[in-house]
C-alpha atoms as a PDB file:
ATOM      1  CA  UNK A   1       0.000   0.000   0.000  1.00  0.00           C
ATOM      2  CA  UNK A   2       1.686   3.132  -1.318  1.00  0.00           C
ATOM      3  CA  UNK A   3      -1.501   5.711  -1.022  1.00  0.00           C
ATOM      4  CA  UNK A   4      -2.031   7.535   2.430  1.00  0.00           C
ATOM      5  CA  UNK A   5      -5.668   7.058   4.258  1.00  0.00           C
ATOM      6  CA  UNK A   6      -7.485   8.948   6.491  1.00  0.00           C
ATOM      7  CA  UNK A   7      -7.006   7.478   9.385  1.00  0.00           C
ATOM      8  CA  UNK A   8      -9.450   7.926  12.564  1.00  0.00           C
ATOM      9  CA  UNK A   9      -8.534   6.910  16.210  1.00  0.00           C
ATOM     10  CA  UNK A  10     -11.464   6.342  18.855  1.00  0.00           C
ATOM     11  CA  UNK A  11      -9.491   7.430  22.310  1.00  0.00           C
ATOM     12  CA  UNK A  12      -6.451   9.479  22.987  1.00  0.00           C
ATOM     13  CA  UNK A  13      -5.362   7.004  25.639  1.00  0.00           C
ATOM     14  CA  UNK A  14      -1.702   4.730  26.397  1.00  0.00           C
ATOM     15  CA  UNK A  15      -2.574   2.867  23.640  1.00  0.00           C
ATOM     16  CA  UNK A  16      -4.780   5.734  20.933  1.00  0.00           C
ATOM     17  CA  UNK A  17      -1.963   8.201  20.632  1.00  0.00           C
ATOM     18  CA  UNK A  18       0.428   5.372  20.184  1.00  0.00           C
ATOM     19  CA  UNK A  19      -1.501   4.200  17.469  1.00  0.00           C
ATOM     20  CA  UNK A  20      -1.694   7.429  16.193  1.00  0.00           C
ATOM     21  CA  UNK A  21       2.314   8.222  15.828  1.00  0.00           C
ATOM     22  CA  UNK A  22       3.039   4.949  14.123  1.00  0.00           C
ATOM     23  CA  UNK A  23       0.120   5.626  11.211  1.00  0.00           C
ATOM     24  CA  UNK A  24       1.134   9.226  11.336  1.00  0.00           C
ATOM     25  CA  UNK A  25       4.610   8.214  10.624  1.00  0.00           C
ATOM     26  CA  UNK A  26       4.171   6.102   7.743  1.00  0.00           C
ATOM     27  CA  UNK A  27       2.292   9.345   6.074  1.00  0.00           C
ATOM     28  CA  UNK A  28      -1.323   8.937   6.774  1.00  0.00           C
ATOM     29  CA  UNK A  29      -3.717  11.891   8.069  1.00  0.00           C
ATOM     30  CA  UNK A  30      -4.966  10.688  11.788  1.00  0.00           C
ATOM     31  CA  UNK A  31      -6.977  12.021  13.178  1.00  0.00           C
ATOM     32  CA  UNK A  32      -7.984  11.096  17.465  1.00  0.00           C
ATOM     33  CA  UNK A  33     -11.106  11.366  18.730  1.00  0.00           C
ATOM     34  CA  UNK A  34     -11.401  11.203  22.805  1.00  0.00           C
ATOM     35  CA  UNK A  35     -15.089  12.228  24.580  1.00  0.00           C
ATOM     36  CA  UNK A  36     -12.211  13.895  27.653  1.00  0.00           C
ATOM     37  CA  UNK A  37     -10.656  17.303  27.160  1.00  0.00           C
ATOM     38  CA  UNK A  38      -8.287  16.547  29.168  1.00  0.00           C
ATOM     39  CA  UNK A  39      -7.034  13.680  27.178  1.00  0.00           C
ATOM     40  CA  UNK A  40      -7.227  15.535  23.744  1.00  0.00           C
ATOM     41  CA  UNK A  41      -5.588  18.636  25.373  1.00  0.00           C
ATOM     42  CA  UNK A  42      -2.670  16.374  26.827  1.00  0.00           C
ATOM     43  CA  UNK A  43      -2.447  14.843  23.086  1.00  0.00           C
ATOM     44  CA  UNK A  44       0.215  17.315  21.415  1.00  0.00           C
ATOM     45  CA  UNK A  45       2.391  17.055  24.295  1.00  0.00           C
ATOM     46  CA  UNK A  46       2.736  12.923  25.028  1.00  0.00           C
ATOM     47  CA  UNK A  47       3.072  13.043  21.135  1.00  0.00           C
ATOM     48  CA  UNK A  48       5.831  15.498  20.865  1.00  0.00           C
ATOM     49  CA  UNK A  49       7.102  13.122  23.890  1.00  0.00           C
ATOM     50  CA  UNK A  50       7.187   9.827  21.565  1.00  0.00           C
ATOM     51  CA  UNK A  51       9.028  11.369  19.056  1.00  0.00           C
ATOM     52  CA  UNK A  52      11.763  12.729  21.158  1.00  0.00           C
ATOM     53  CA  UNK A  53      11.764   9.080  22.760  1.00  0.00           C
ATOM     54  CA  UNK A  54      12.028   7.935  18.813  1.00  0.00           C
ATOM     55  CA  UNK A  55      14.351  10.527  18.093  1.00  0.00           C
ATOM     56  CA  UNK A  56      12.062  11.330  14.893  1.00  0.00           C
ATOM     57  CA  UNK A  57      10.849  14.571  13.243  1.00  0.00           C
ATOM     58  CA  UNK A  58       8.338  15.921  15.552  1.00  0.00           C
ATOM     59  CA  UNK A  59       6.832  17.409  11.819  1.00  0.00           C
ATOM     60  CA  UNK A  60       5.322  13.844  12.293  1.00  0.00           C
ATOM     61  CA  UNK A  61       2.863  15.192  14.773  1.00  0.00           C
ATOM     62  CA  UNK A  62       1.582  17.663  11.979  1.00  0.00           C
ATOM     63  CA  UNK A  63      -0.347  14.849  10.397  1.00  0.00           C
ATOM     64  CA  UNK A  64      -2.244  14.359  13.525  1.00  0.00           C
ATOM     65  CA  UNK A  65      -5.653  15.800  14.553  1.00  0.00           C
ATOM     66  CA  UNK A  66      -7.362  15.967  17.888  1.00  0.00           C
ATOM     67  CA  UNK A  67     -11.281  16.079  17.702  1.00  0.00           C
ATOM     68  CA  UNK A  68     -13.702  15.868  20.025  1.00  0.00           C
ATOM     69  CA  UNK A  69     -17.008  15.374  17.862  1.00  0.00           C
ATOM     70  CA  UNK A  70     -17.496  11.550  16.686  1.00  0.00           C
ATOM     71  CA  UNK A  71     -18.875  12.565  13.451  1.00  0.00           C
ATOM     72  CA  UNK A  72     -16.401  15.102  12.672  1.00  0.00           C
ATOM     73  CA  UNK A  73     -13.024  13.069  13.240  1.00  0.00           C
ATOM     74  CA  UNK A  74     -14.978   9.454  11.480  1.00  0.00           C
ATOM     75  CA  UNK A  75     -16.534  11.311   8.684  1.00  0.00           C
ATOM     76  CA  UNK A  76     -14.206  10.279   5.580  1.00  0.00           C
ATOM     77  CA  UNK A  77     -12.289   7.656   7.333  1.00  0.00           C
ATOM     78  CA  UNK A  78     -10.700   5.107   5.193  1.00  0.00           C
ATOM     79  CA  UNK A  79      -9.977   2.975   8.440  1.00  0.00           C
ATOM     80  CA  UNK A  80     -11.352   3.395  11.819  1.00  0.00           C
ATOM     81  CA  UNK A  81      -9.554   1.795  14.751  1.00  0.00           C
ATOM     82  CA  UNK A  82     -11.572   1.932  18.402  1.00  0.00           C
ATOM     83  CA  UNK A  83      -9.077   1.925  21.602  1.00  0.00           C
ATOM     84  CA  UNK A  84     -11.340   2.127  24.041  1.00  0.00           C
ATOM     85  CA  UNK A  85     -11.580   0.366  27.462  1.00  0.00           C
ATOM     86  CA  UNK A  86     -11.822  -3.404  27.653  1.00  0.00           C
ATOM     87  CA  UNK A  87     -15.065  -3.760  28.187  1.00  0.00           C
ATOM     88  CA  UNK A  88     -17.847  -5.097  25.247  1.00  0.00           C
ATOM     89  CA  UNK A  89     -20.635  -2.962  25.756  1.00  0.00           C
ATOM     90  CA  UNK A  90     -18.432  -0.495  25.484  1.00  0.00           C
ATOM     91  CA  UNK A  91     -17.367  -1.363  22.032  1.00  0.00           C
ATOM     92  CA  UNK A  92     -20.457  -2.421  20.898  1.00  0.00           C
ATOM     93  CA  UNK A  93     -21.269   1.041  21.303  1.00  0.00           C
ATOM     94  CA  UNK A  94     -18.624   2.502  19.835  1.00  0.00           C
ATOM     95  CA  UNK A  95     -18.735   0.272  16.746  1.00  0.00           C
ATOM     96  CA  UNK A  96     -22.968   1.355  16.049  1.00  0.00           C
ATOM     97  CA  UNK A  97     -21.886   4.876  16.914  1.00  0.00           C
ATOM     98  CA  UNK A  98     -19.073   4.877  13.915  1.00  0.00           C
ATOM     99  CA  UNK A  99     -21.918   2.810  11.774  1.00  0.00           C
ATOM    100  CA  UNK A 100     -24.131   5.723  11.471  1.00  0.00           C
ATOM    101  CA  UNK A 101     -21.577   8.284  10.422  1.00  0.00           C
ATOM    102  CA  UNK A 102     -18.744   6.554   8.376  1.00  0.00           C
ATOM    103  CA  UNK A 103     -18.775   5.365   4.715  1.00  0.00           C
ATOM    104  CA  UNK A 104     -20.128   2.386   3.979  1.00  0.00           C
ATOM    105  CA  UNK A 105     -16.743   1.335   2.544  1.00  0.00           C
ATOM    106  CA  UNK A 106     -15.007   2.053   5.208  1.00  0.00           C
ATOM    107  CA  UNK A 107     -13.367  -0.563   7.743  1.00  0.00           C
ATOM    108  CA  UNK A 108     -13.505  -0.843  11.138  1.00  0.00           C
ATOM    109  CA  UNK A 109     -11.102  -1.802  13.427  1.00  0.00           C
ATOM    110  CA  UNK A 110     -11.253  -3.168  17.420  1.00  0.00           C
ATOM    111  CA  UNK A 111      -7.691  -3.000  19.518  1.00  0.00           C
ATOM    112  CA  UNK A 112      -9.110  -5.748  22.120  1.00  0.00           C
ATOM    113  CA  UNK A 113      -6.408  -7.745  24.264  1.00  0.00           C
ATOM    114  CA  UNK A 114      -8.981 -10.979  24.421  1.00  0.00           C
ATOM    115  CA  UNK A 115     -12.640  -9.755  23.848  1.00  0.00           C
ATOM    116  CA  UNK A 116     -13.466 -12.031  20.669  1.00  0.00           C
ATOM    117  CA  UNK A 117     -13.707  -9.685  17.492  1.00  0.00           C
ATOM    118  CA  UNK A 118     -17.264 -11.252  16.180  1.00  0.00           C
ATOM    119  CA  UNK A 119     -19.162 -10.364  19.952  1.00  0.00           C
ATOM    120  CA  UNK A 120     -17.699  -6.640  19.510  1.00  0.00           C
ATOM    121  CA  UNK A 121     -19.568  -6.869  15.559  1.00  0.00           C
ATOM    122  CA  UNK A 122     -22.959  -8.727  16.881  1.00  0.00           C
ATOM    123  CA  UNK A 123     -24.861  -6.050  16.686  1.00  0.00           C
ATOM    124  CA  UNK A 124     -23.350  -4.228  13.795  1.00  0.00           C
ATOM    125  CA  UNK A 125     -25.069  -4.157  10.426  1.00  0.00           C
ATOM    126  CA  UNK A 126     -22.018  -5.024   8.362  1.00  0.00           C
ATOM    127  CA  UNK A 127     -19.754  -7.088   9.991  1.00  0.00           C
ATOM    128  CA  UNK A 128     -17.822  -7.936   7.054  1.00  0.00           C
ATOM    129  CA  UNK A 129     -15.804  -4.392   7.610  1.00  0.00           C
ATOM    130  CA  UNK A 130     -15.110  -5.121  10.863  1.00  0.00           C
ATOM    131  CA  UNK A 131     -11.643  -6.468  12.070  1.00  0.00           C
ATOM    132  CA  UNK A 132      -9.741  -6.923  15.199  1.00  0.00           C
ATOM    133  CA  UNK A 133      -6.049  -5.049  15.496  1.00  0.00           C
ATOM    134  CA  UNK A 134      -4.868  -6.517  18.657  1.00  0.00           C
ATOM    135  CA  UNK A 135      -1.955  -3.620  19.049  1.00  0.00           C
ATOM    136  CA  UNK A 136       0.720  -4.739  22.112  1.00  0.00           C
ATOM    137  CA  UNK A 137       1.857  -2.410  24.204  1.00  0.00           C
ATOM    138  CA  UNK A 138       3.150   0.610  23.781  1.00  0.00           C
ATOM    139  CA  UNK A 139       2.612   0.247  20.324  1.00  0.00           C
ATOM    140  CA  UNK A 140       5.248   2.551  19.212  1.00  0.00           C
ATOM    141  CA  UNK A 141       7.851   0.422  20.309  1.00  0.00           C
ATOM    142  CA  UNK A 142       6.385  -2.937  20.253  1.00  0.00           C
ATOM    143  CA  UNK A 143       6.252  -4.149  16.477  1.00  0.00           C
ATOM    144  CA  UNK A 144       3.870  -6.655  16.209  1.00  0.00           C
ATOM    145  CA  UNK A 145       0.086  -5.909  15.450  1.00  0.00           C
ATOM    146  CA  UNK A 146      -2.866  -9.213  15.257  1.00  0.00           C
ATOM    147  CA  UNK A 147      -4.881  -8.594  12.268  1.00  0.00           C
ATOM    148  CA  UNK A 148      -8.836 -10.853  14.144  1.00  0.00           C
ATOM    149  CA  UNK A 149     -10.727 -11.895  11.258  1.00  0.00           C
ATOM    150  CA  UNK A 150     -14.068 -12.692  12.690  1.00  0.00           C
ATOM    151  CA  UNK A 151     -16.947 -15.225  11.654  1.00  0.00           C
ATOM    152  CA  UNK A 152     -17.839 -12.306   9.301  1.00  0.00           C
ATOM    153  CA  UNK A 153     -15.192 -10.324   8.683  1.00  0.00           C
ATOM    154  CA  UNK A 154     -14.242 -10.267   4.597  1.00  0.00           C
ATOM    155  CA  UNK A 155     -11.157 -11.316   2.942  1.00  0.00           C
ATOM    156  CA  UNK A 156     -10.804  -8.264   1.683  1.00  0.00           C
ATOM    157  CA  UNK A 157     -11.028  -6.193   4.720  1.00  0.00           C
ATOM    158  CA  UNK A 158      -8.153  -8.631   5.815  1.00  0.00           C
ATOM    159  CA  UNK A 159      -5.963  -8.099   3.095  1.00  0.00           C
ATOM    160  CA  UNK A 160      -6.150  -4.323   3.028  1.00  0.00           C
ATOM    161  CA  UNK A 161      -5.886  -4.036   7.217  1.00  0.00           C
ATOM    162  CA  UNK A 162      -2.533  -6.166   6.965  1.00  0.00           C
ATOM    163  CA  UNK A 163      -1.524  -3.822   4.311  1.00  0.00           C
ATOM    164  CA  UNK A 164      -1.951  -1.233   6.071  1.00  0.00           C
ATOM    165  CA  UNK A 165      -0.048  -2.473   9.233  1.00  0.00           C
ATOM    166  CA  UNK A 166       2.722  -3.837   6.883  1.00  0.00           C
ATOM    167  CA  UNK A 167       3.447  -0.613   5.127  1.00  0.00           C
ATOM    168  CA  UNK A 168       3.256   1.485   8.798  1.00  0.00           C
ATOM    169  CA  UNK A 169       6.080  -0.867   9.543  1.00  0.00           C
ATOM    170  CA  UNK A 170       4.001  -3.494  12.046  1.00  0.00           C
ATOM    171  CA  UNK A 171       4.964  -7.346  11.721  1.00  0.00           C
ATOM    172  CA  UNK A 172       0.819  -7.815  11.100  1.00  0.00           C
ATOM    173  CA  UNK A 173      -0.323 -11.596  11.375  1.00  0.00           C
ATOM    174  CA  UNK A 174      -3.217 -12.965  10.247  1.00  0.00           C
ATOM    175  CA  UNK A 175      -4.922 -14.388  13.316  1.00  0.00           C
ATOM    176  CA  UNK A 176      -7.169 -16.945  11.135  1.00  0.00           C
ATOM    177  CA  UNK A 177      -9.782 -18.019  13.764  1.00  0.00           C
ATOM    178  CA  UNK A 178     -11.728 -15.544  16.290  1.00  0.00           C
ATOM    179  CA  UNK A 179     -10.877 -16.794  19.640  1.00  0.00           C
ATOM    180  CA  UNK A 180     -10.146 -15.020  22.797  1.00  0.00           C
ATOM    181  CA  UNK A 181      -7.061 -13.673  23.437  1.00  0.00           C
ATOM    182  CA  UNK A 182      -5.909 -14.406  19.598  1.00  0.00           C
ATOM    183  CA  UNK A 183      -2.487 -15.864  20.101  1.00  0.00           C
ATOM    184  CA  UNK A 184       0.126 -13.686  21.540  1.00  0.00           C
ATOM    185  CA  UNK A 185      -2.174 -13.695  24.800  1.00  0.00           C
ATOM    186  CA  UNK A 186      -2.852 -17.220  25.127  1.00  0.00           C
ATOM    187  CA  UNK A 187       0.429 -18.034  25.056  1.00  0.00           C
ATOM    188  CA  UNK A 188       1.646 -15.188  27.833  1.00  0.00           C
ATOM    189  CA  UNK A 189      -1.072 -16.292  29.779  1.00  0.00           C
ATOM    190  CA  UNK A 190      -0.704 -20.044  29.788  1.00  0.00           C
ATOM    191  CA  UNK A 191       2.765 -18.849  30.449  1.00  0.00           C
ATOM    192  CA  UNK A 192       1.402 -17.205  33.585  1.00  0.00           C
ATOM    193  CA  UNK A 193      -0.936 -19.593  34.471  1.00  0.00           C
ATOM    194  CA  UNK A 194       1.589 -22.093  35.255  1.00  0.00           C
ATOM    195  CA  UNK A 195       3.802 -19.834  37.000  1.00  0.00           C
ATOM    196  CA  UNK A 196       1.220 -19.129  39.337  1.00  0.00           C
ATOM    197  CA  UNK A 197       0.714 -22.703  40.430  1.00  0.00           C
ATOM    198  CA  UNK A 198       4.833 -23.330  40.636  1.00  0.00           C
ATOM    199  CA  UNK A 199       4.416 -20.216  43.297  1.00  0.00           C
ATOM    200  CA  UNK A 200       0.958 -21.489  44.468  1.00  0.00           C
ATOM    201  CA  UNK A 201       1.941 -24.875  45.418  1.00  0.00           C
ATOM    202  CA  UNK A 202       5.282 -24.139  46.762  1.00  0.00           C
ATOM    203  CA  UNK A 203       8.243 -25.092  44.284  1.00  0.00           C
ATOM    204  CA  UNK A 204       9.846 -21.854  44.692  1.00  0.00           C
ATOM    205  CA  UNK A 205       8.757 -18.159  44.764  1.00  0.00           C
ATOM    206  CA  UNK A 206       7.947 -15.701  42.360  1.00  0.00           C
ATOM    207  CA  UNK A 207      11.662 -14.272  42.196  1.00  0.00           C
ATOM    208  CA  UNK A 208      12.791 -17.579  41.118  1.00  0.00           C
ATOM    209  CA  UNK A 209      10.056 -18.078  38.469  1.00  0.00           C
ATOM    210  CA  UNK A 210      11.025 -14.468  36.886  1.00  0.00           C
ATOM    211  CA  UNK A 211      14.473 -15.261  37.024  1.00  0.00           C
ATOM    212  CA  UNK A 212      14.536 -19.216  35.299  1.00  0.00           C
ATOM    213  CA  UNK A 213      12.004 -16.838  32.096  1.00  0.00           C
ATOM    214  CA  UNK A 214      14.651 -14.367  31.939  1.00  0.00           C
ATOM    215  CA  UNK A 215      18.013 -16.057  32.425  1.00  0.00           C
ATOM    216  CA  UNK A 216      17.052 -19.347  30.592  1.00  0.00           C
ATOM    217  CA  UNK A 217      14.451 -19.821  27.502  1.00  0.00           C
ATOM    218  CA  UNK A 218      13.313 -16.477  27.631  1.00  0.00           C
ATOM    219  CA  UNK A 219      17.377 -15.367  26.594  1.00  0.00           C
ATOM    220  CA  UNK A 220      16.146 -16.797  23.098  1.00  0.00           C
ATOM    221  CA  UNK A 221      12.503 -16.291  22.231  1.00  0.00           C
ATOM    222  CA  UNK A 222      13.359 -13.038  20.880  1.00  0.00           C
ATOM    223  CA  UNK A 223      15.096 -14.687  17.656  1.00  0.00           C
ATOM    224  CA  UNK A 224      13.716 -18.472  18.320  1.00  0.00           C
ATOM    225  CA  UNK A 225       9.921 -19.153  18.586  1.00  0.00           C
ATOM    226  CA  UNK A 226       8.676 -22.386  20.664  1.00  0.00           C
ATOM    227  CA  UNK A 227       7.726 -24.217  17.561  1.00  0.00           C
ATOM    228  CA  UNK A 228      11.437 -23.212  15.487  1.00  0.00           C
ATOM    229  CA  UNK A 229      12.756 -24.498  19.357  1.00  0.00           C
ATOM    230  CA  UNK A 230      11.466 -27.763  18.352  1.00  0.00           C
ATOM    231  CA  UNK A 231      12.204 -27.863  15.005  1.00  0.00           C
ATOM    232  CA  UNK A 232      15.868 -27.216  15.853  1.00  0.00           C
ATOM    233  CA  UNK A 233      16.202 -29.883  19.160  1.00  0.00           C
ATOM    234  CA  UNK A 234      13.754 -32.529  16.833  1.00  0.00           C
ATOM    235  CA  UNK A 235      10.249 -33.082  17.534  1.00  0.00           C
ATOM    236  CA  UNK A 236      11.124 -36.748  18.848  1.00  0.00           C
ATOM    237  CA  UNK A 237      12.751 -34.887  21.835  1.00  0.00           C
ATOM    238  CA  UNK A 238       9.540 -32.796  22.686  1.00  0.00           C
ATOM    239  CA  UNK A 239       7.489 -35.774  22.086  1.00  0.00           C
ATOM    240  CA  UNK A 240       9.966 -37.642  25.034  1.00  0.00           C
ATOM    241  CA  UNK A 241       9.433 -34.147  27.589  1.00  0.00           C
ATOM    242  CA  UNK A 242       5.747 -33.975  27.037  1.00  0.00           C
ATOM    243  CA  UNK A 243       5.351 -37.827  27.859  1.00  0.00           C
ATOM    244  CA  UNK A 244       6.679 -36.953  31.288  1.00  0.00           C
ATOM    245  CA  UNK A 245       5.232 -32.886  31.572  1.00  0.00           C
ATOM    246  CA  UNK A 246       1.620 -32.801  29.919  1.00  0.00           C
ATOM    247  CA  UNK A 247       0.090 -35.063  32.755  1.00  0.00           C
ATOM    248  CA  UNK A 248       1.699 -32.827  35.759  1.00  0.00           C
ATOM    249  CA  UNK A 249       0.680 -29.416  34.307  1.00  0.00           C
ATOM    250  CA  UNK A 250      -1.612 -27.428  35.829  1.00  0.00           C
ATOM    251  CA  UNK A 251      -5.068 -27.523  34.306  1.00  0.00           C
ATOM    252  CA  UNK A 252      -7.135 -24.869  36.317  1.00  0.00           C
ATOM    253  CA  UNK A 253     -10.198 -23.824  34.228  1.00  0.00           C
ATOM    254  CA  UNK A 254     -10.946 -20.618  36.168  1.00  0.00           C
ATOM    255  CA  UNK A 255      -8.824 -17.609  37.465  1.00  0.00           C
ATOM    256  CA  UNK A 256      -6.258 -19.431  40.067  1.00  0.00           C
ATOM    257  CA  UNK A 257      -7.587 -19.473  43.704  1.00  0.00           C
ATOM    258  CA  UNK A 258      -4.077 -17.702  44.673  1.00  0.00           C
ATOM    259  CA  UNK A 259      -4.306 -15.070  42.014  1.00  0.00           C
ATOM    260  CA  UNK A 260      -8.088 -13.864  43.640  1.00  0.00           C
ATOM    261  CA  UNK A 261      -6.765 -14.655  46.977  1.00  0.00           C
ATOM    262  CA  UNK A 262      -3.641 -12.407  46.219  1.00  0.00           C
ATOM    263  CA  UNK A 263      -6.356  -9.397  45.045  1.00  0.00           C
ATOM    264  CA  UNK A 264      -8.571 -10.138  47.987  1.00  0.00           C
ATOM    265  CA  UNK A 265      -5.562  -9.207  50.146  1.00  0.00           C
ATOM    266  CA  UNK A 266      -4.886  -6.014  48.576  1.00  0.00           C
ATOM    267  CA  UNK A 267      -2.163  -7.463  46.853  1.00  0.00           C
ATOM    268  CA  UNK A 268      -2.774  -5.638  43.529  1.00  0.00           C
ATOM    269  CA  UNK A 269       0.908  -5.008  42.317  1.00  0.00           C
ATOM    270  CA  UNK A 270       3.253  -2.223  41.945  1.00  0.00           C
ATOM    271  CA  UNK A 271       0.500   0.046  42.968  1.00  0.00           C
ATOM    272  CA  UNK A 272       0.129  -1.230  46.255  1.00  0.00           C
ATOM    273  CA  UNK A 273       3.808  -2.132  46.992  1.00  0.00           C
ATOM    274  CA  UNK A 274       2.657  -5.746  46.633  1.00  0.00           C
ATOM    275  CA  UNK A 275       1.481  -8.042  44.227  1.00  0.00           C
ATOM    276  CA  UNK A 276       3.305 -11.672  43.444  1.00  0.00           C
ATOM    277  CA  UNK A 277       6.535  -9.593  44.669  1.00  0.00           C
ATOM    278  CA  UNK A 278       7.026  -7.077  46.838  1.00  0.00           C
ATOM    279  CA  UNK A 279       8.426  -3.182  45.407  1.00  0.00           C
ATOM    280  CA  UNK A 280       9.678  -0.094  46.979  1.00  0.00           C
ATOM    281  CA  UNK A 281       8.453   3.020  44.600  1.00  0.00           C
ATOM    282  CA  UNK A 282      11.777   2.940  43.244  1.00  0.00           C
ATOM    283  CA  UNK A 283      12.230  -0.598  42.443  1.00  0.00           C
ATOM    284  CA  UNK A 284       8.766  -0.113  40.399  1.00  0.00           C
ATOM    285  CA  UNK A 285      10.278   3.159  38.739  1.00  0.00           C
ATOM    286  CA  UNK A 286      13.471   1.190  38.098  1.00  0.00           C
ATOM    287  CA  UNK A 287      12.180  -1.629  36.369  1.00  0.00           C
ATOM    288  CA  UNK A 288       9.560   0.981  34.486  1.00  0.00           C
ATOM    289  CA  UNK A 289      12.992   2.925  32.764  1.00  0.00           C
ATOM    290  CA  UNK A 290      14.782  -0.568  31.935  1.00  0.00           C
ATOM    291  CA  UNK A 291      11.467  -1.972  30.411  1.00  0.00           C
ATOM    292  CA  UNK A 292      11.383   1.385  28.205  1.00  0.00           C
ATOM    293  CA  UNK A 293      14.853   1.913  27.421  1.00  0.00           C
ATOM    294  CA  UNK A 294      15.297  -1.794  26.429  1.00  0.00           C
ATOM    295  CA  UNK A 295      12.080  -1.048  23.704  1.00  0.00           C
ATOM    296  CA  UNK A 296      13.511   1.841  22.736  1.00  0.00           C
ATOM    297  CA  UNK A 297      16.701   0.739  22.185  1.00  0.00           C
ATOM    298  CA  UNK A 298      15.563  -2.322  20.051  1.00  0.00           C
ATOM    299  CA  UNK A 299      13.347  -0.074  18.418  1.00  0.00           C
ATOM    300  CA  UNK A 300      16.053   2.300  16.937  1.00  0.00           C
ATOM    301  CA  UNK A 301      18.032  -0.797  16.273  1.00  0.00           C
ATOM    302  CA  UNK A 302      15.472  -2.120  13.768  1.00  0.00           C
ATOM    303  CA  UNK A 303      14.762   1.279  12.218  1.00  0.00           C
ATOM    304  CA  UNK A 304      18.839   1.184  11.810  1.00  0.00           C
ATOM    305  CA  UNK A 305      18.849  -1.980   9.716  1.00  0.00           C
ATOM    306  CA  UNK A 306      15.762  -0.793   8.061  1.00  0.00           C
ATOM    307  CA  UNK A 307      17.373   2.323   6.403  1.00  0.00           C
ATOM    308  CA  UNK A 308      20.506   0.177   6.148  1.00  0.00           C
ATOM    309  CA  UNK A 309      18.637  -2.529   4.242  1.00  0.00           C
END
């Protein structure tokens, strides 16, 4: 896709004005509707922000509209995306809202974490526009992008979403089958769900289950997937480890009873000091700045070997 669309964001949020730099960047019109003044009037000033973090032309930002009339920022949209609050009847909303004002041509978009993309179009009266962009967080700095097609959703709203994604410089897959939490989310949370048990049931704490992720197998899942991991050690061998694992993993069909129990105790996290581990304001802060300026710094290193390439 060489053209340039008019793009239209639904919520100025973490995740909205993230959205809105990386389409802005590849040369598309954005414009970012939010129903808060405060967010919209915040806008130019976390987006001036992301490209100083990006160390990019802030003349970026000139592409980028704040609005805060539906109608006005969705009429003429090419492609819509929504990135509002988790919640469905929230979306729902959002989506019949953007129904009664936007071409009929144009395509709708959902940036959901789990909520399956055919619910959010149940009520819509064409669902073959509508597609789920499962965005990771911050999306400025995270690359990857899951293109939902839902029980309705065309082959050629598919095609020209990933398109889009592709040419604003997203690794966009094409999630096949509508099922919640998509893929990158099932897997961190299966992920999570057994290291909750190991902590639940005693084998070690949650210091220990952090550090075996990020000292051992999670060293290489940045350049070696689970399913390349297999091809390269044979699948005979996995066959062998799952013969002796799959019976002993934990199989709880429900949120784990140490997870609520955690929340019930105020236990919430970072917020409250507390959470699986324990943090002092500035071991929070500190692990905040290496989180970002490990993105960032992976981030300039692909846009490095992008102009090199």
């Amino acid at each position: 896709m060489t053209k340039t669309s008019n793009i239209t964001i639904i919520g100025a949020g973490l995740m909205g004005h993230g959205i809105a730099h990386v389409l802005a960047a590849a040369g598309h019109p954005v414009k970012v509707f939010d129903r808060s003044a405060e967010a919209l009037e915040s806008l130019p000033g976390r987006l001036a922000k992301l490209c100083d973090l990006l160390r990019v032309d802030p003349a970026i930002n000139d592409r980028i509209t704040a609005h805060g009339n539906l109608a006005e920022a969705a009429t003429g949209a090419d492609f819509v995306i929504e990135a509002a609050a988790e919640n469905l009847e929230i979306k729902q909303f959002i989506v019949a809202e953007l129904e009664a004002v936007v071409e009929p041509s144009s395509i709708i978009a959902s940036n959901t974490s789990a909520l399956p993309i055919t619910k959010i179009a149940a009520r819509a009266s064409n669902p073959e526009r509508i597609v789920g962009t499962h965005f990771w967080n911050p999306p400025h700095l995270v690359k990857l992008v899951e293109v939902v097609q839902a029980e309705k959703t065309s082959l050629k709203t598919i095609k020209w979403t990933l398109a889009l994604l592709f040419g604003a410089g997203h690794r966009a897959v094409h999630v096949r089958k509508d099922i919640p939490g998509f893929i990158g989310n099932r897997l961190q949370h299966a992920l999570k769900r057994e290291a909750i048990a190991l902590v639940a049931n005693g084998i070690c704490d949650a210091e220990t289950v952090d550090d075996v992720v990020k000292h051992g197998f999670g060293k290489r899942l940045a350049v070696l997937g689970p399913l390349e991991q297999s091809d390269l050690v044979g699948l005979p061998l996995t066959k062998a480890i799952h013969e002796t694992l799959m019976p002993d993993l934990d199989r709880t069909d429900t949120v784990h009873p140490y997870l609520e129990q955690r929340i019930a105790d105020g236990h919430i996290g970072m917020a409250s000091g507390e959470g699986f581990r324990t943090w002092t304001e500035d071991e929070a802060n500190g692990l905040r700045e290496r989180l970002n300026n490990f993105l960032v710094a992976q981030a300039n290193t692909n846009a490095t070997h992008k102009k090199e390439d």
